[in-house]
N, C-alpha and C. Protein backbone atom coordinates (compact mmCIF):
# COMPACT_ATOMS: atom_id res chain seq x y z
N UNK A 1 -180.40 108.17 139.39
CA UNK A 1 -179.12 107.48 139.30
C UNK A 1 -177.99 108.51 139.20
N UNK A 2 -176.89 108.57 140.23
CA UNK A 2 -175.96 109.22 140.25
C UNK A 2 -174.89 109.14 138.97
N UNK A 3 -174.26 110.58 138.63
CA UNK A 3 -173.46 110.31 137.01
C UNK A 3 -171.75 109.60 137.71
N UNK A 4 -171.63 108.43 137.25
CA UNK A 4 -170.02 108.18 137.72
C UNK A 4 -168.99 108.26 137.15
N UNK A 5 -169.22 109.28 135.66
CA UNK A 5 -167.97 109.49 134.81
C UNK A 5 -168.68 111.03 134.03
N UNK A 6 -166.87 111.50 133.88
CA UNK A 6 -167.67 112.93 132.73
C UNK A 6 -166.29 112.65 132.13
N UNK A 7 -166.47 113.66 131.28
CA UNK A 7 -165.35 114.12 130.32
C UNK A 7 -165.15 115.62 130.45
N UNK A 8 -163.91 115.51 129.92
CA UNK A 8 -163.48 116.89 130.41
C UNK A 8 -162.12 116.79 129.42
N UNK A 9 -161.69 117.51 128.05
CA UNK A 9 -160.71 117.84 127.21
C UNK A 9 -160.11 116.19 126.84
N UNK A 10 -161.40 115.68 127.00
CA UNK A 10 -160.90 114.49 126.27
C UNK A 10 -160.41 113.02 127.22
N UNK A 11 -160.80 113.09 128.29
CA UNK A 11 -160.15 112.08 129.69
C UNK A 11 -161.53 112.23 129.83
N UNK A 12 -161.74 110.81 130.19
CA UNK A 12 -163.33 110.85 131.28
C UNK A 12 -162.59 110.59 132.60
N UNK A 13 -163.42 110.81 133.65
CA UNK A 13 -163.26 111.03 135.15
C UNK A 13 -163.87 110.47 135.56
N UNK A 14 -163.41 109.50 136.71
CA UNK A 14 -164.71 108.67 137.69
C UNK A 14 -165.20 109.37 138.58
N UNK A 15 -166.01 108.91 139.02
CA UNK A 15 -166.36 110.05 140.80
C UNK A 15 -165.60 109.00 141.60
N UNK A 16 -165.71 108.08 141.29
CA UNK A 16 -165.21 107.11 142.52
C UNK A 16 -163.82 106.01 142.07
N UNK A 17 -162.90 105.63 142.27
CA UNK A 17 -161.95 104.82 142.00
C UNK A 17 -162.48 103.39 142.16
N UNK A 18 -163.57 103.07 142.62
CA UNK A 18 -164.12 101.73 142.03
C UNK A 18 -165.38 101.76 140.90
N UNK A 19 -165.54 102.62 140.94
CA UNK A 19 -166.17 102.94 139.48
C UNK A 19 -164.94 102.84 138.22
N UNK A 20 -164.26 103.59 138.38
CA UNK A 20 -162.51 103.64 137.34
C UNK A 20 -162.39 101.95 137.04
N UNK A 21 -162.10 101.17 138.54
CA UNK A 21 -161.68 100.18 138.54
C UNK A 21 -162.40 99.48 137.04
N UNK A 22 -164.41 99.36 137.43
CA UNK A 22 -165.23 98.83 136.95
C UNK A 22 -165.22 99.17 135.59
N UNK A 23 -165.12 100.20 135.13
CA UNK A 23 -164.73 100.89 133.74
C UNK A 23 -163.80 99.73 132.69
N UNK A 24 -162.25 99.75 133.91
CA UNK A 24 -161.06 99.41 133.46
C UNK A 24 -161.41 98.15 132.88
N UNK A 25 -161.84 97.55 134.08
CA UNK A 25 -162.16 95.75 133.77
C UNK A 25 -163.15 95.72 132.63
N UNK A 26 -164.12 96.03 132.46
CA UNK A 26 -165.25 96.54 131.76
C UNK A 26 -164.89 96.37 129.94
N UNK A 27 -163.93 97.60 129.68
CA UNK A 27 -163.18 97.61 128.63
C UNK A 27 -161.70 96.95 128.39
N UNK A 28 -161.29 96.17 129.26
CA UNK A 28 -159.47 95.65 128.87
C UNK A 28 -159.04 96.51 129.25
N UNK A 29 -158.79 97.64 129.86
CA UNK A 29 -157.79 98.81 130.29
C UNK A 29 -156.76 98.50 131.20
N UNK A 30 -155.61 98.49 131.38
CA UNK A 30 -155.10 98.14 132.80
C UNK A 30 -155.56 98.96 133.99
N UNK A 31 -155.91 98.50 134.97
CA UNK A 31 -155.86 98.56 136.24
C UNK A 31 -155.04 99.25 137.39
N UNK A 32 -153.56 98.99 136.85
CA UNK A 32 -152.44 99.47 137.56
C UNK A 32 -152.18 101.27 137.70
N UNK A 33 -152.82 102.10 136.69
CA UNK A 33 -152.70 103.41 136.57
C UNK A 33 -154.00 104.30 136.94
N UNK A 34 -154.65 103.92 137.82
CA UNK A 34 -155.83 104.63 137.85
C UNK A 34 -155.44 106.04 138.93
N UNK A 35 -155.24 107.31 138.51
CA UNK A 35 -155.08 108.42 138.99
C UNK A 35 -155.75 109.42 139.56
N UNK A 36 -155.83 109.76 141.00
CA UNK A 36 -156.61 110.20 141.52
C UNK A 36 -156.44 112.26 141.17
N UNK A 37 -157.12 112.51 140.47
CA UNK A 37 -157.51 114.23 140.68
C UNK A 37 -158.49 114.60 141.20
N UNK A 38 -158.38 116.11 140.56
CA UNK A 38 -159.52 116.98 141.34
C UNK A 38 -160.42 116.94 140.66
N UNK A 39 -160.52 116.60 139.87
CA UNK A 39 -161.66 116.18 138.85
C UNK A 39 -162.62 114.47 138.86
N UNK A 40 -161.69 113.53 139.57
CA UNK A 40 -162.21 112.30 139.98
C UNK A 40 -160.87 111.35 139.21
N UNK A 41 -161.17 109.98 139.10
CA UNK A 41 -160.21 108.93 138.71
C UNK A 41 -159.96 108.99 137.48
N UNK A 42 -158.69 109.14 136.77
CA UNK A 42 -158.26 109.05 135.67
C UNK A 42 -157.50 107.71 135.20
N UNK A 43 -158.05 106.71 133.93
CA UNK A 43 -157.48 105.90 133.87
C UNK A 43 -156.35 106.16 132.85
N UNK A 44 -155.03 105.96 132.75
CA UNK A 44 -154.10 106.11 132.04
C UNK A 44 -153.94 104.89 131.67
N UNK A 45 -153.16 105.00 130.35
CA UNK A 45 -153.47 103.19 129.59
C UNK A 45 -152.10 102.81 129.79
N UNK A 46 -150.85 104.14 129.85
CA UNK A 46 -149.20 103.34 130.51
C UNK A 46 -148.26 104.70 130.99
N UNK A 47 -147.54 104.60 131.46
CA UNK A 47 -146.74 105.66 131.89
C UNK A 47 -146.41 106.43 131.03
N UNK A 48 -146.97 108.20 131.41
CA UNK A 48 -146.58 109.05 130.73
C UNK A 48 -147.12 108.89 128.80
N UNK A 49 -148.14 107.82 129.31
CA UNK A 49 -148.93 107.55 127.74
C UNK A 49 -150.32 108.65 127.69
N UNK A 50 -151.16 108.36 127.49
CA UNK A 50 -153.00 108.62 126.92
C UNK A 50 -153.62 108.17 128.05
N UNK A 51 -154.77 109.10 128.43
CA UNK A 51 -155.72 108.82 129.20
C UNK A 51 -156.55 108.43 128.56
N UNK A 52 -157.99 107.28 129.28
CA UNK A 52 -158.76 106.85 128.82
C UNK A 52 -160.21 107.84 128.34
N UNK A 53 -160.23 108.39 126.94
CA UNK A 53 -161.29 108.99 127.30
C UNK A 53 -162.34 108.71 125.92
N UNK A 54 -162.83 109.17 125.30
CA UNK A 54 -163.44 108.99 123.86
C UNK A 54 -162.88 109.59 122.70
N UNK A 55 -162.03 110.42 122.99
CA UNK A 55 -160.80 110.39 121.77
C UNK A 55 -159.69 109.09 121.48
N UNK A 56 -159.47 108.84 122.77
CA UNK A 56 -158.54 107.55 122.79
C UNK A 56 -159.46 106.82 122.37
N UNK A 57 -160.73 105.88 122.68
CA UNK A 57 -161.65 104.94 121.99
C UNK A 57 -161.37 104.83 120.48
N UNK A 58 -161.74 106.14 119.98
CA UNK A 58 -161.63 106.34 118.51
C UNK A 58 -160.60 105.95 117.86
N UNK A 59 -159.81 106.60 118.78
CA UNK A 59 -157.92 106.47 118.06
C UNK A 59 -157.48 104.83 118.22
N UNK A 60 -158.17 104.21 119.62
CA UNK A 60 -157.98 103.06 119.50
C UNK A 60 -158.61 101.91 118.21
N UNK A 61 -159.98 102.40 118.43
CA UNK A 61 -160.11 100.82 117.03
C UNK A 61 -160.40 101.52 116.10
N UNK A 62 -159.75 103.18 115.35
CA UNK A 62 -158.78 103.15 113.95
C UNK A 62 -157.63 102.28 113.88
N UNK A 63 -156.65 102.72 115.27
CA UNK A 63 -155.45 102.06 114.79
C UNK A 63 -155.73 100.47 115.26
N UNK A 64 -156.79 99.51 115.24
CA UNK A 64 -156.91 98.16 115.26
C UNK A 64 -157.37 97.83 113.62
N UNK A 65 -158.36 98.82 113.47
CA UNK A 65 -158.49 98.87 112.09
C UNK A 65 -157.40 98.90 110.99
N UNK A 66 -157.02 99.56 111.14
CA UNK A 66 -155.32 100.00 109.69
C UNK A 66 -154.43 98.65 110.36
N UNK A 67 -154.39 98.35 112.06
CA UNK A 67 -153.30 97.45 112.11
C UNK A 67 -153.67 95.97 111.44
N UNK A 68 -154.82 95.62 111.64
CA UNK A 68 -155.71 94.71 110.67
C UNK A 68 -155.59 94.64 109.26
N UNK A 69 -155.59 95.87 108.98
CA UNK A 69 -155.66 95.90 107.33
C UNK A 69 -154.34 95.65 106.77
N UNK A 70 -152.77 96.19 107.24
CA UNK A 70 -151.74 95.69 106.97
C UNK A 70 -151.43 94.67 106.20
N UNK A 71 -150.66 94.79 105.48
CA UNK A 71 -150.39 93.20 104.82
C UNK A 71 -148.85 93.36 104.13
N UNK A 72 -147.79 93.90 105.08
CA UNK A 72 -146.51 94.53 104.46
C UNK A 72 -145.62 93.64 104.81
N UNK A 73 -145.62 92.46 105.20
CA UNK A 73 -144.47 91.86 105.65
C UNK A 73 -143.80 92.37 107.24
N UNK A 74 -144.41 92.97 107.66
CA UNK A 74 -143.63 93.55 109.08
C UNK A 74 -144.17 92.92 110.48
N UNK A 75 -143.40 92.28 111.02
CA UNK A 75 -143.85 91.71 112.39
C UNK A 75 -144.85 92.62 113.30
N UNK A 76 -145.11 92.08 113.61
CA UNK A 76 -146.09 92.65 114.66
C UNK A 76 -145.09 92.65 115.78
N UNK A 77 -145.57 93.30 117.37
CA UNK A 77 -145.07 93.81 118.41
C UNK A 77 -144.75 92.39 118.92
N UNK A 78 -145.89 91.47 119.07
CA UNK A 78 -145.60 90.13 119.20
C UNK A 78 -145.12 89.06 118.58
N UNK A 79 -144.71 88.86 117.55
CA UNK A 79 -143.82 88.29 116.71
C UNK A 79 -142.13 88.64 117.16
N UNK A 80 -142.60 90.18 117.26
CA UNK A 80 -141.24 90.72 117.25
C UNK A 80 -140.09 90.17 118.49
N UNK A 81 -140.61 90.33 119.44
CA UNK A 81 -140.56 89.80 121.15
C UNK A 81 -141.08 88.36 121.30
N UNK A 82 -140.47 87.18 120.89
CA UNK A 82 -141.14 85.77 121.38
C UNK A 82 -139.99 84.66 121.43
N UNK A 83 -139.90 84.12 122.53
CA UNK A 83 -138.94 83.47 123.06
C UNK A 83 -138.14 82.41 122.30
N UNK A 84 -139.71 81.93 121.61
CA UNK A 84 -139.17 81.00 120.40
C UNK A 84 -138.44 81.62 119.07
N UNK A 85 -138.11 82.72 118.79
CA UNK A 85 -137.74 83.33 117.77
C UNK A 85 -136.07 84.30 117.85
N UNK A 86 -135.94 84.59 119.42
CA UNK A 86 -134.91 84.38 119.53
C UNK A 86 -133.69 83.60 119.80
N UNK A 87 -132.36 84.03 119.83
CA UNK A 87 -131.37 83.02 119.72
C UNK A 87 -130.43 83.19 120.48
């Protein structure tokens, strides 16, 4: 079985951009940023943000974790932005 992702300083790499694709869908990632190098497909999660790799994983469900654990009174991103709440 052929390898269709590596890592490399923290970004994994597809060999193929429908492999990336399959990844993306796979985990919730968007779709829209998949970047072609010399190294293979890089998924980026938003412009000029983090590539998808296993540092980001980590960093991702800590910060789902702590954002979970919260309990300060502070809106969330979606609270903050909702049609019904403005005026």
């Amino acid at each position: 079985m052929k390898q269709t992702r590596t890592a490399h300083k923290g970004i994994f790499y597809f060999a193929t951009r429908p492999d990336a694709l399959t990844y993306a869908n796979q985990h919730q990632h968007p779709t829209s940023r998949i970047i072609a190098y010399e190294r293979g497909y890089a998924i980026q999660l938003r412009k000029s943000g983090p590539y998808v790799g296993p540092t980001v994983a980590a960093e991702q469900r800590q910060a789902m974790i702590d954002w979970a654990a919260h309990d300060d009174g502070i809106m969330t991103p979606d609270e903050y932005w909702h049609p019904d709440t403005q005026e």
